[in-house]
N, C-alpha and C. Protein backbone atom coordinates (compact mmCIF):
# COMPACT_ATOMS: atom_id res chain seq x y z
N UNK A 1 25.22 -16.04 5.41
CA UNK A 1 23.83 -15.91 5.83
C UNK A 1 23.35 -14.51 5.43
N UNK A 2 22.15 -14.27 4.68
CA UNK A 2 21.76 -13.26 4.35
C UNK A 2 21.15 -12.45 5.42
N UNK A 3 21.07 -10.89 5.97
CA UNK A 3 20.46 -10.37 6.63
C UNK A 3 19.30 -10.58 7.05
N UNK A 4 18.14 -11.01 6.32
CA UNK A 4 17.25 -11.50 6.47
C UNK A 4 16.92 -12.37 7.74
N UNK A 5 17.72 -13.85 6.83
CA UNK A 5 18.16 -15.04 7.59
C UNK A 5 18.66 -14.80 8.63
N UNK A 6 19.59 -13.44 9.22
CA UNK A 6 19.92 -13.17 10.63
C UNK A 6 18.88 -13.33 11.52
N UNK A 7 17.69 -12.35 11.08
CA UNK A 7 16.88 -12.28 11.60
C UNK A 7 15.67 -12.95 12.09
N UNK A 8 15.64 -14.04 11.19
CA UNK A 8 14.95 -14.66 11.66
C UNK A 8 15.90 -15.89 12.49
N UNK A 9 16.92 -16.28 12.51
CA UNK A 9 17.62 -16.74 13.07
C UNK A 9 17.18 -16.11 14.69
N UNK A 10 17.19 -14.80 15.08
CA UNK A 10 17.06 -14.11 16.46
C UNK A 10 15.36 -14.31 16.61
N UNK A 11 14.92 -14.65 15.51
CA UNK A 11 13.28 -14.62 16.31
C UNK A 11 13.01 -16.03 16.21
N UNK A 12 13.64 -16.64 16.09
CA UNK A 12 13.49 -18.37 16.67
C UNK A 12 14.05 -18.57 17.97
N UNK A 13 15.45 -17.81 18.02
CA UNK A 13 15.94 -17.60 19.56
C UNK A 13 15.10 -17.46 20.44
N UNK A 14 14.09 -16.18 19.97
CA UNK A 14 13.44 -15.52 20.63
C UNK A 14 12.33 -16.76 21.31
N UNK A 15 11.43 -17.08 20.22
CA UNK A 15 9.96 -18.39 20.13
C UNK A 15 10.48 -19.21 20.77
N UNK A 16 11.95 -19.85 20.87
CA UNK A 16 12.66 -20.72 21.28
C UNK A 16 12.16 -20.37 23.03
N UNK A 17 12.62 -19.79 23.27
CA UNK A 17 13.27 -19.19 25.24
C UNK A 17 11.78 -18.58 25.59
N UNK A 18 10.41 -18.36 24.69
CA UNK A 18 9.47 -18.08 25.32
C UNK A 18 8.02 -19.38 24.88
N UNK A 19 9.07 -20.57 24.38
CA UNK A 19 8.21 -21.39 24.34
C UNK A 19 6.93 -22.25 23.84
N UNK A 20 7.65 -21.18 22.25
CA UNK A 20 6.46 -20.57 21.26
C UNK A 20 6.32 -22.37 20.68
N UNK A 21 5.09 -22.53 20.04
CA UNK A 21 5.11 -23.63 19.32
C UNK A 21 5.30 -22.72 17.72
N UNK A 22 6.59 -22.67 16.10
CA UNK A 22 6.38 -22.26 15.27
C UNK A 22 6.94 -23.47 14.10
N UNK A 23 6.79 -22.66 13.40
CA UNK A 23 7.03 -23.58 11.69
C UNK A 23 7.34 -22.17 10.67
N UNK A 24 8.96 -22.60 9.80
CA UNK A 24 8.11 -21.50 8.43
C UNK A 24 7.89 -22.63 7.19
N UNK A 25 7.06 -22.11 6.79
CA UNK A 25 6.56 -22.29 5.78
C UNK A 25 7.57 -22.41 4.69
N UNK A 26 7.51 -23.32 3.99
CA UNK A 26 8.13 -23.80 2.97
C UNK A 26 7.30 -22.50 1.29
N UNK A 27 8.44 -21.91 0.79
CA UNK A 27 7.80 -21.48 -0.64
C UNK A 27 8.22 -22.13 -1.81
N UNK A 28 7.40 -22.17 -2.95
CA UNK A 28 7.51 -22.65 -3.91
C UNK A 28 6.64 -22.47 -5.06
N UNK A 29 6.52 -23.34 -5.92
CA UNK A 29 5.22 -23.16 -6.77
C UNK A 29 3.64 -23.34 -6.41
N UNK A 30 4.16 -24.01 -5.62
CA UNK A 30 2.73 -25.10 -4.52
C UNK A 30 2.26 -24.35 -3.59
N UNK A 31 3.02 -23.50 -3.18
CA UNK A 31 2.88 -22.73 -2.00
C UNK A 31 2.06 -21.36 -1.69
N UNK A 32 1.25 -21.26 -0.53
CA UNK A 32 0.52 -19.94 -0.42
C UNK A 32 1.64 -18.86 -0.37
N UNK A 33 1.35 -17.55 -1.44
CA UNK A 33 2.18 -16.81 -1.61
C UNK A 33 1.58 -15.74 -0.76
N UNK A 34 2.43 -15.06 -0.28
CA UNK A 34 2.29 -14.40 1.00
C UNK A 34 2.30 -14.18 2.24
N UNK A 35 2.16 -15.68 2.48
CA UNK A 35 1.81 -15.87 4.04
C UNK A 35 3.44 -15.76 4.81
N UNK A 36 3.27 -14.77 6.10
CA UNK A 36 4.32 -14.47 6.74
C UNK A 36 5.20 -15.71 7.42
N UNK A 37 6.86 -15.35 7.08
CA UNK A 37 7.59 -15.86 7.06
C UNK A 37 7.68 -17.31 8.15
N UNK A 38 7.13 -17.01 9.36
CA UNK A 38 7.21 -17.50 10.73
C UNK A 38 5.68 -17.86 11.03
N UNK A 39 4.47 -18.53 11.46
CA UNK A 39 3.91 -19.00 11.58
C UNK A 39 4.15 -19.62 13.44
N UNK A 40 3.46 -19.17 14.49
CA UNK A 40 3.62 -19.60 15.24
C UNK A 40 2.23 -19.10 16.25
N UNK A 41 2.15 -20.20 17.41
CA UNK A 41 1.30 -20.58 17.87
C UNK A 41 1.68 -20.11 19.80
N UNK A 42 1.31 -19.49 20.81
CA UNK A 42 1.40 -19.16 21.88
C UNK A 42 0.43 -18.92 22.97
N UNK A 43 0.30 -19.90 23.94
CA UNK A 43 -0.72 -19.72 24.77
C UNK A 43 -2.00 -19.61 23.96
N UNK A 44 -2.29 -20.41 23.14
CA UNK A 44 -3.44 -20.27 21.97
C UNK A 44 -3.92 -19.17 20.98
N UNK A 45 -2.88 -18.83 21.28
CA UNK A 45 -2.70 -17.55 20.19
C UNK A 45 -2.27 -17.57 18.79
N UNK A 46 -2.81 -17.39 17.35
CA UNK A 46 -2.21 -17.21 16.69
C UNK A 46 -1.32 -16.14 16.21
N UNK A 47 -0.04 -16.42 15.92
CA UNK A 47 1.25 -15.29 15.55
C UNK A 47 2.04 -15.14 14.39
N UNK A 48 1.49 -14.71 13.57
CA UNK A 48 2.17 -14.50 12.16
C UNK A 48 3.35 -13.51 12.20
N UNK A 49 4.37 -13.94 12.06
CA UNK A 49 5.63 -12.88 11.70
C UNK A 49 6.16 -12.97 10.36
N UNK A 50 6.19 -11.84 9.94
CA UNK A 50 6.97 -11.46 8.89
C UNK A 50 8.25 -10.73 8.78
N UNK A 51 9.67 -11.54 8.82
CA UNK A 51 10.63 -11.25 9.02
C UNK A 51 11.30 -9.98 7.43
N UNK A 52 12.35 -8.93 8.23
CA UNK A 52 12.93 -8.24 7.20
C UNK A 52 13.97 -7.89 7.81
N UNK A 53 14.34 -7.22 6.61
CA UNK A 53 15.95 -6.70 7.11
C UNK A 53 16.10 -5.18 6.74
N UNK A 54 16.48 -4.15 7.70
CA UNK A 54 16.76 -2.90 7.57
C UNK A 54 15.55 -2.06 7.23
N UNK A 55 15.17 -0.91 6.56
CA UNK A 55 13.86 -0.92 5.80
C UNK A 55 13.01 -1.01 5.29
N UNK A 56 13.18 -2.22 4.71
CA UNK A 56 12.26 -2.92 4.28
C UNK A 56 10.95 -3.09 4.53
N UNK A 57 10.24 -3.18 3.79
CA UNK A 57 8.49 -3.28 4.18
C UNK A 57 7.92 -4.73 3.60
N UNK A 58 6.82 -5.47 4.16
CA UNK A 58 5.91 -5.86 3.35
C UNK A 58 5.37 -5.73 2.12
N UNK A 59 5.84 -6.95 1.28
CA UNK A 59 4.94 -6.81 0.17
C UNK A 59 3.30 -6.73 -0.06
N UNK A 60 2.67 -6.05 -0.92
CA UNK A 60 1.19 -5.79 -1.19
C UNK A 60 1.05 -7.03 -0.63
N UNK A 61 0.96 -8.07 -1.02
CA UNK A 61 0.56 -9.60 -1.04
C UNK A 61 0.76 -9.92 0.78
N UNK A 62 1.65 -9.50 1.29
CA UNK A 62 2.13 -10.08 2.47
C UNK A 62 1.48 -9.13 3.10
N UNK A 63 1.08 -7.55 2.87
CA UNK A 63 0.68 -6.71 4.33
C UNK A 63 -0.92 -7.01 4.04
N UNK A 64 -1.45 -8.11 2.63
CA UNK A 64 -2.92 -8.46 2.99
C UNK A 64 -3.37 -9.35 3.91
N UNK A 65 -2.02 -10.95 3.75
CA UNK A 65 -2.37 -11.59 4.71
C UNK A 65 -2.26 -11.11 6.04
N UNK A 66 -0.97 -10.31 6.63
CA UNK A 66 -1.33 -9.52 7.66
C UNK A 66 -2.36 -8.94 8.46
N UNK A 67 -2.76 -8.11 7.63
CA UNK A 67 -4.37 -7.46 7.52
C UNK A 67 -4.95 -8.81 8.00
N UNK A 68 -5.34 -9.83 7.13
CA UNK A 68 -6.17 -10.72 7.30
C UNK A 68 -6.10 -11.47 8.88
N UNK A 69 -5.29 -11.85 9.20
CA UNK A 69 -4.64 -12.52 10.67
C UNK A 69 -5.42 -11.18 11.59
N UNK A 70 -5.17 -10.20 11.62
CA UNK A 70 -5.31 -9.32 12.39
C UNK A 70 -6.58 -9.24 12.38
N UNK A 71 -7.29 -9.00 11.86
CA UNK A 71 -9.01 -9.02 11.08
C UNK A 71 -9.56 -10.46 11.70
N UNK A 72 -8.88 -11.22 11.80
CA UNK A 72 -9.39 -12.73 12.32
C UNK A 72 -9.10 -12.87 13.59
N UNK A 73 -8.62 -11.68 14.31
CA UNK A 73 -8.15 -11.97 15.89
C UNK A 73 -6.84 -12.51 16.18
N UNK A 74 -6.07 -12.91 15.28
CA UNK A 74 -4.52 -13.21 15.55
C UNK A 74 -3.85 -11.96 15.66
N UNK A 75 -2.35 -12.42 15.86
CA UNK A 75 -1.14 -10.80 15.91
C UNK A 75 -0.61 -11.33 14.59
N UNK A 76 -0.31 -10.39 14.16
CA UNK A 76 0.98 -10.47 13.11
C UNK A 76 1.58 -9.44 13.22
N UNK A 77 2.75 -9.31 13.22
CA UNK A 77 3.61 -8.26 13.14
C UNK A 77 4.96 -8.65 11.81
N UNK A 78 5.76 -7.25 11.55
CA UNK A 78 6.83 -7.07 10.98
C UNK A 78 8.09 -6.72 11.66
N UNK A 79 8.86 -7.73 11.83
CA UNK A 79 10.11 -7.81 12.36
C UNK A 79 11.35 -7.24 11.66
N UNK A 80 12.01 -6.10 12.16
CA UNK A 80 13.69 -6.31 11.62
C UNK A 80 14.37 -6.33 12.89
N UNK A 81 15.66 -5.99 12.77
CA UNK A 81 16.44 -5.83 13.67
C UNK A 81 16.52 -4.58 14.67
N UNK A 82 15.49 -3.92 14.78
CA UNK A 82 15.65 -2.86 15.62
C UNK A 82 14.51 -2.95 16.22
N UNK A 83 13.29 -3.84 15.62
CA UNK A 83 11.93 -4.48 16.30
C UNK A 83 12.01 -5.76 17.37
N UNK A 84 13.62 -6.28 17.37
CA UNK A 84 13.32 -7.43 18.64
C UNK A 84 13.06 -7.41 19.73
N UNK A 85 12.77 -6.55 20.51
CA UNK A 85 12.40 -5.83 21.78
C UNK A 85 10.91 -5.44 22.08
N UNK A 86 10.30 -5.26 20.77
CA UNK A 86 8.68 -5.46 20.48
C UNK A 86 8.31 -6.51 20.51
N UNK A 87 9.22 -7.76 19.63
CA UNK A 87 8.32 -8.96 19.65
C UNK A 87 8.89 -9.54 21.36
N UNK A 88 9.90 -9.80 22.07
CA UNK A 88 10.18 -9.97 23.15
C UNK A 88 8.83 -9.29 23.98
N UNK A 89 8.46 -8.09 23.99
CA UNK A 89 7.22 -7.65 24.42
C UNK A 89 5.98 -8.04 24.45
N UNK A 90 5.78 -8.40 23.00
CA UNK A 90 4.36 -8.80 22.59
C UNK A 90 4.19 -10.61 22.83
N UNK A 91 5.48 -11.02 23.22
CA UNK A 91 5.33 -12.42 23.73
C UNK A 91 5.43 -12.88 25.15
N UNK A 92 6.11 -11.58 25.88
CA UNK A 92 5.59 -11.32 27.19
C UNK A 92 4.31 -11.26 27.89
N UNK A 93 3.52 -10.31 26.40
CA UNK A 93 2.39 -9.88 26.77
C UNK A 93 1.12 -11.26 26.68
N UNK A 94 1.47 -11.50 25.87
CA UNK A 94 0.81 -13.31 25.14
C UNK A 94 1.13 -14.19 26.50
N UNK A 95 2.44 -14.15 26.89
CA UNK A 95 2.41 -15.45 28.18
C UNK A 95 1.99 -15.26 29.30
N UNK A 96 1.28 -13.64 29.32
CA UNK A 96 0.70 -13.13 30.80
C UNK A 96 -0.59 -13.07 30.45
N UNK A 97 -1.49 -13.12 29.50
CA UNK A 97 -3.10 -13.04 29.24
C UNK A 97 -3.53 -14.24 29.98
């Protein structure tokens, strides 16, 4: 399993135990390029995550759709492994609005 894949492995855990409705997105040729990894839905909230591993950043392409979600009133955030305690937070914060 690639580092990556860890990680998002722990933020399904996560959507899992707080009840999230999510999906990822399938990539390909067909496919919207960019759009963050995780796609999920909470207390009518839209929640775009974009999973990484270690330092890693967002690509140009991926911190637009970001931008965009955020700009439209959704969350999106960037996940690694030292951020699971933020999104645990920010889905705390989502199931108490």
């Amino acid at each position: 399993m690639t580092p990556e894949a860890k990680v998002k492995k722990k933020v399904k855990q996560i959507l899992d135990k707080h009840g999230a409705y999510y999906f990822m997105p399938i990539g390909g040729p067909y496919a919207v390029q960019g759009v963050p990894d995780i796609i999920c839905c909470i207390k009518g909230r839209f929640v775009g995550i974009e999973c990484k591993c270690g330092m890693n950043v967002p690509t140009t392409l991926q911190q637009k759709n970001i931008d965009a979600i955020i700009a439209n009133g959704g969350v999106a955030i960037v996940i690694n492994e030292s951020a699971l305690e933020t999104l645990k937070k920010i889905l705390e914060d989502l199931n108490n609005e």
